[in-house]
N, C-alpha and C. Protein backbone atom coordinates (compact mmCIF):
# COMPACT_ATOMS: atom_id res chain seq x y z
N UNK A 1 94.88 70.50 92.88
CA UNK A 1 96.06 70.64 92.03
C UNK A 1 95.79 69.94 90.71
N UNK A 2 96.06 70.69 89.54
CA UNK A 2 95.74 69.77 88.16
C UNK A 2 96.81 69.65 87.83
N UNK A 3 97.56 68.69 87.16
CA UNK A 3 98.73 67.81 86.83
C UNK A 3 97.93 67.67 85.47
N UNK A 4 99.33 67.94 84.59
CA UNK A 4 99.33 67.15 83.00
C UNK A 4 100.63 67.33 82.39
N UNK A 5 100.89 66.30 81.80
CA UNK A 5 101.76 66.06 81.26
C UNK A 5 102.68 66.90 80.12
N UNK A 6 103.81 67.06 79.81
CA UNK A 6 104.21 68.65 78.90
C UNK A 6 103.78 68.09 77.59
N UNK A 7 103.54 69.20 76.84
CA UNK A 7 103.22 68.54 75.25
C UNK A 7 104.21 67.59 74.56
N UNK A 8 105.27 67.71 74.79
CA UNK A 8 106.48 67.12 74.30
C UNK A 8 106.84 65.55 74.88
N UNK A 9 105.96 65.21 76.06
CA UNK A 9 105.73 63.92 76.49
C UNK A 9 105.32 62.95 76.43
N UNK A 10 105.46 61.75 75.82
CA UNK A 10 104.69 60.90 76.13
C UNK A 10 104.57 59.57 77.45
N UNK A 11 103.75 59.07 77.71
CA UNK A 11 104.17 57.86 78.83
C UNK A 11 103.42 56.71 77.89
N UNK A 12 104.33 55.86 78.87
CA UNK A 12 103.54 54.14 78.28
C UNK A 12 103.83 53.68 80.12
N UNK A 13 103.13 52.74 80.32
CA UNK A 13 102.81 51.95 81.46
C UNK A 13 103.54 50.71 81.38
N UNK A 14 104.93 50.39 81.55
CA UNK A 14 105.42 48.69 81.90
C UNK A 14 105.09 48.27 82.78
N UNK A 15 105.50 47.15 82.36
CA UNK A 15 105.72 46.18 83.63
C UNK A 15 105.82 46.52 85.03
N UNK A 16 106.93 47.24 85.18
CA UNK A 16 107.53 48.11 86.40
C UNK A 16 107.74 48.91 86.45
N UNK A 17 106.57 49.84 86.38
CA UNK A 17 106.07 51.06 86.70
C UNK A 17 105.64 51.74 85.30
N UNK A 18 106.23 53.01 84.76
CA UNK A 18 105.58 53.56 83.66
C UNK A 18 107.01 54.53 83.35
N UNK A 19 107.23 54.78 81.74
CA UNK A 19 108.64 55.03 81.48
C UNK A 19 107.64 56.57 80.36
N UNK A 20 108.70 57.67 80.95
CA UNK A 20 108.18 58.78 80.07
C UNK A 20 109.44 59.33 79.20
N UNK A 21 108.58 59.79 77.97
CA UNK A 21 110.00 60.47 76.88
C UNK A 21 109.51 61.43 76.70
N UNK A 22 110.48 62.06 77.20
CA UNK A 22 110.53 63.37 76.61
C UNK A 22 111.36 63.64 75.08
N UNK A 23 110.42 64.10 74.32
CA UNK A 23 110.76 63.91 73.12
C UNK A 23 111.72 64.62 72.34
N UNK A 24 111.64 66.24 73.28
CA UNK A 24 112.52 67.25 73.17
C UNK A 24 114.12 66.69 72.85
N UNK A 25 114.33 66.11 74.33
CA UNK A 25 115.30 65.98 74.44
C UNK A 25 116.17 64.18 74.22
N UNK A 26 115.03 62.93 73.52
CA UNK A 26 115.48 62.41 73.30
C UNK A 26 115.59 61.52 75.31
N UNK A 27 115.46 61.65 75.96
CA UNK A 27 115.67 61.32 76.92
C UNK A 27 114.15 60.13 77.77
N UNK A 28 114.46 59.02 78.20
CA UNK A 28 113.67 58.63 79.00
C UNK A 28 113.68 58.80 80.55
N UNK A 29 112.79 58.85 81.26
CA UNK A 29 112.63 58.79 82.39
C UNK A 29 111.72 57.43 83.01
N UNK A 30 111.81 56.63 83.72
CA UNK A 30 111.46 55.62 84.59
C UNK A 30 110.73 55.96 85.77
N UNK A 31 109.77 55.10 85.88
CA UNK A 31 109.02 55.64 87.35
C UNK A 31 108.94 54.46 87.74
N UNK A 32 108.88 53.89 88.85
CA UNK A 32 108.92 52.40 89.60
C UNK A 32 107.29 52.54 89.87
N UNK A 33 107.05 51.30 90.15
CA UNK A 33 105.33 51.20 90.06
C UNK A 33 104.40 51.81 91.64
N UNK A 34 105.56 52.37 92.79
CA UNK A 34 104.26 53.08 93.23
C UNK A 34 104.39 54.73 93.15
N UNK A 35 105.25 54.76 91.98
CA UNK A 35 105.44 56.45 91.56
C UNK A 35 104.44 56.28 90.60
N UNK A 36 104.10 55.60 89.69
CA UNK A 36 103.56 55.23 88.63
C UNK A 36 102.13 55.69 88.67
N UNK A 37 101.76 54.83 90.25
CA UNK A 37 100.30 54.53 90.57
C UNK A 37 99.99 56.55 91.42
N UNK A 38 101.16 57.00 91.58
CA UNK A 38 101.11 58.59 92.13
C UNK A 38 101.02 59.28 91.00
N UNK A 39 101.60 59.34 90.11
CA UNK A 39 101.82 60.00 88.46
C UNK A 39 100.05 59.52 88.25
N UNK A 40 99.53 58.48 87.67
CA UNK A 40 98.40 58.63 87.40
C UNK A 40 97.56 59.09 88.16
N UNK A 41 96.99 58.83 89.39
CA UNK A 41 96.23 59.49 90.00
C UNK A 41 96.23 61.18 90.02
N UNK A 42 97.76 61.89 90.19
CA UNK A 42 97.60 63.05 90.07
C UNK A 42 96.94 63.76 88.64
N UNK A 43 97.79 62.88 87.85
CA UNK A 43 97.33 63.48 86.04
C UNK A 43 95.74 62.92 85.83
N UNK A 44 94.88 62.29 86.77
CA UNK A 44 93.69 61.84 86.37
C UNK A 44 92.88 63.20 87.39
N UNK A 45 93.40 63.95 88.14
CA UNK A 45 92.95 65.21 89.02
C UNK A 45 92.53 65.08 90.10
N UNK A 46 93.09 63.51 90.98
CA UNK A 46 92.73 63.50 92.60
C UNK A 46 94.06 64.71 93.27
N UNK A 47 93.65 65.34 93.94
CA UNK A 47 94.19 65.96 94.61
C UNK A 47 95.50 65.26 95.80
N UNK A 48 96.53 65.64 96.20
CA UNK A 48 97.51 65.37 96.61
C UNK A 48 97.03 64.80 98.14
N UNK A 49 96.55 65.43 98.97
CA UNK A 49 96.46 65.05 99.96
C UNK A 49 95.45 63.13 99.69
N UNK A 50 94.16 62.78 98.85
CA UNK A 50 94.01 61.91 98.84
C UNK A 50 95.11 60.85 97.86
N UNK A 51 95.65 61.07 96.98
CA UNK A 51 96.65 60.23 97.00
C UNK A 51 97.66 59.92 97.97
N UNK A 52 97.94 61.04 98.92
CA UNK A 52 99.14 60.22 100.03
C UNK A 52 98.44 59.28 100.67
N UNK A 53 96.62 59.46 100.74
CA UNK A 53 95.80 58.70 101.80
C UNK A 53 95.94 57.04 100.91
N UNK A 54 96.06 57.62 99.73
CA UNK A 54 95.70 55.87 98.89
C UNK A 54 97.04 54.82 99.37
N UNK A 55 98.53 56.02 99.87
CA UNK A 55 100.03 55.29 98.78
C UNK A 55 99.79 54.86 100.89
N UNK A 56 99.26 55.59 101.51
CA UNK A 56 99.26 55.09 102.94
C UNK A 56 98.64 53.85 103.26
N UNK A 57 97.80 53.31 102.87
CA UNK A 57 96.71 52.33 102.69
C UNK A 57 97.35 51.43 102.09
N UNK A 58 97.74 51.32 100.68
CA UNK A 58 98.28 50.43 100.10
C UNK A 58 99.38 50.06 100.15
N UNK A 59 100.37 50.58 100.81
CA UNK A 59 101.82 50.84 101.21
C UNK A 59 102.03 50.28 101.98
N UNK A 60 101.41 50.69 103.23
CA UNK A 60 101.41 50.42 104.36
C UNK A 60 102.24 51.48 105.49
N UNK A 61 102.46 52.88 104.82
CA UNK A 61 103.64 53.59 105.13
C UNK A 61 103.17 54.65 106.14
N UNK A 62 103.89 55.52 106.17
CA UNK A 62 103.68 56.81 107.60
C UNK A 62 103.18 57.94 106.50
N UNK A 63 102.28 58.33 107.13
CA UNK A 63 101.84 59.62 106.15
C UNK A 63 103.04 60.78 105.48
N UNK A 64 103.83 60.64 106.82
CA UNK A 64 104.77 61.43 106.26
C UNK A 64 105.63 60.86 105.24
N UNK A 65 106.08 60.01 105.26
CA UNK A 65 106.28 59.07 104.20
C UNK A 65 105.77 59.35 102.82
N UNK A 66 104.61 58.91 102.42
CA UNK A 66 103.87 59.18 101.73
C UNK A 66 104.01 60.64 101.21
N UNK A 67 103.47 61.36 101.74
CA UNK A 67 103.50 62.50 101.52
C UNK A 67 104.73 63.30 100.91
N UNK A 68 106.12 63.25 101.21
CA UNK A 68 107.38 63.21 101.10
C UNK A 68 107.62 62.48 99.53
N UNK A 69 106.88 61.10 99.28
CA UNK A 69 107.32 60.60 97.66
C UNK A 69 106.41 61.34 96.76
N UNK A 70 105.22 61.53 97.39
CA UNK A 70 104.02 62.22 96.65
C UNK A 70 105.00 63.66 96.08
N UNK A 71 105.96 65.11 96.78
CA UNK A 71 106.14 65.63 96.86
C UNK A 71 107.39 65.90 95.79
N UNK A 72 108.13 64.58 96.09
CA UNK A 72 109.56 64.18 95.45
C UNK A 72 109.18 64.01 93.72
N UNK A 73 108.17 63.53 94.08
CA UNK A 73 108.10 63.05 92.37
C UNK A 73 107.24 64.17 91.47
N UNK A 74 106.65 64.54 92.38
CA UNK A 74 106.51 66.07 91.41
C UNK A 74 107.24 67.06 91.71
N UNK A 75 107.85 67.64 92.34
CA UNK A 75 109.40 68.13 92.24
C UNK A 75 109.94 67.66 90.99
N UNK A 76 110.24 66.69 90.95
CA UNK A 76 111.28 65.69 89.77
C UNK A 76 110.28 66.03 88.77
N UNK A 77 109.69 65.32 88.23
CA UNK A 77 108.73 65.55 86.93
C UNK A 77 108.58 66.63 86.53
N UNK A 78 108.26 67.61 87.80
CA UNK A 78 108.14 69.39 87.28
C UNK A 78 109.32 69.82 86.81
N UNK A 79 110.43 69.31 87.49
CA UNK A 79 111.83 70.48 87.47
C UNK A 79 112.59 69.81 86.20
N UNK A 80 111.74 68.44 85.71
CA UNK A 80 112.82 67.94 84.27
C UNK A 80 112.00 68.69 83.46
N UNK A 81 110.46 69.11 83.18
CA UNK A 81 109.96 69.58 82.56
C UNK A 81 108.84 68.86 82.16
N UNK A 82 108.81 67.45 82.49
CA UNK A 82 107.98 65.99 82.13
C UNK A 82 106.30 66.50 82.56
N UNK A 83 106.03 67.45 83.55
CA UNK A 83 104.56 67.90 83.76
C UNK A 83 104.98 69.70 84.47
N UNK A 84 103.80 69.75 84.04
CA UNK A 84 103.07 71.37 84.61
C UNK A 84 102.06 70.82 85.46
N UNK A 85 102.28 71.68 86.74
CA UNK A 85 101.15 71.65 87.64
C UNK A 85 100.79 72.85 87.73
């Protein structure tokens, strides 16, 4: 799966997590830092299934778990317009 960001986007990386504007619309969006650490890995082109393996590992969570935020947050990002997959 290749993930990138819409032209109209930019991100910056805080503190707690990483905050994207969409410029279109004047609007920010917030990502908490282990959406953050999912957002980069996908937009850097690891594929979905090894990022749920990373957020499982470092998490400490149920695959399904994992898999489910991995899913949620690109849902969300796709359907505001914030990335194309």
């Amino acid at each position: 799966m290749s993930m990138t960001l819409g032209k109209h986007v930019s991100a910056s990386d805080v503190e707690a997590g990483m905050v994207l504007l969409d410029e279109r619309k004047g609007r920010y969006f917030k990502v908490n830092p282990s959406g953050a650490l999912i957002l980069h890995a996908l937009l850097d082109g690891s594929e979905p299934a090894d990022v749920i393996k990373m957020i499982v590992e470092r998490y400490e969570v149920s695959q399904e778990r994992a898999a489910a935020d991995v899913d949620a947050l690109t849902a969300e990002l796709s359907g505001n317009g914030l990335v194309t997959v």
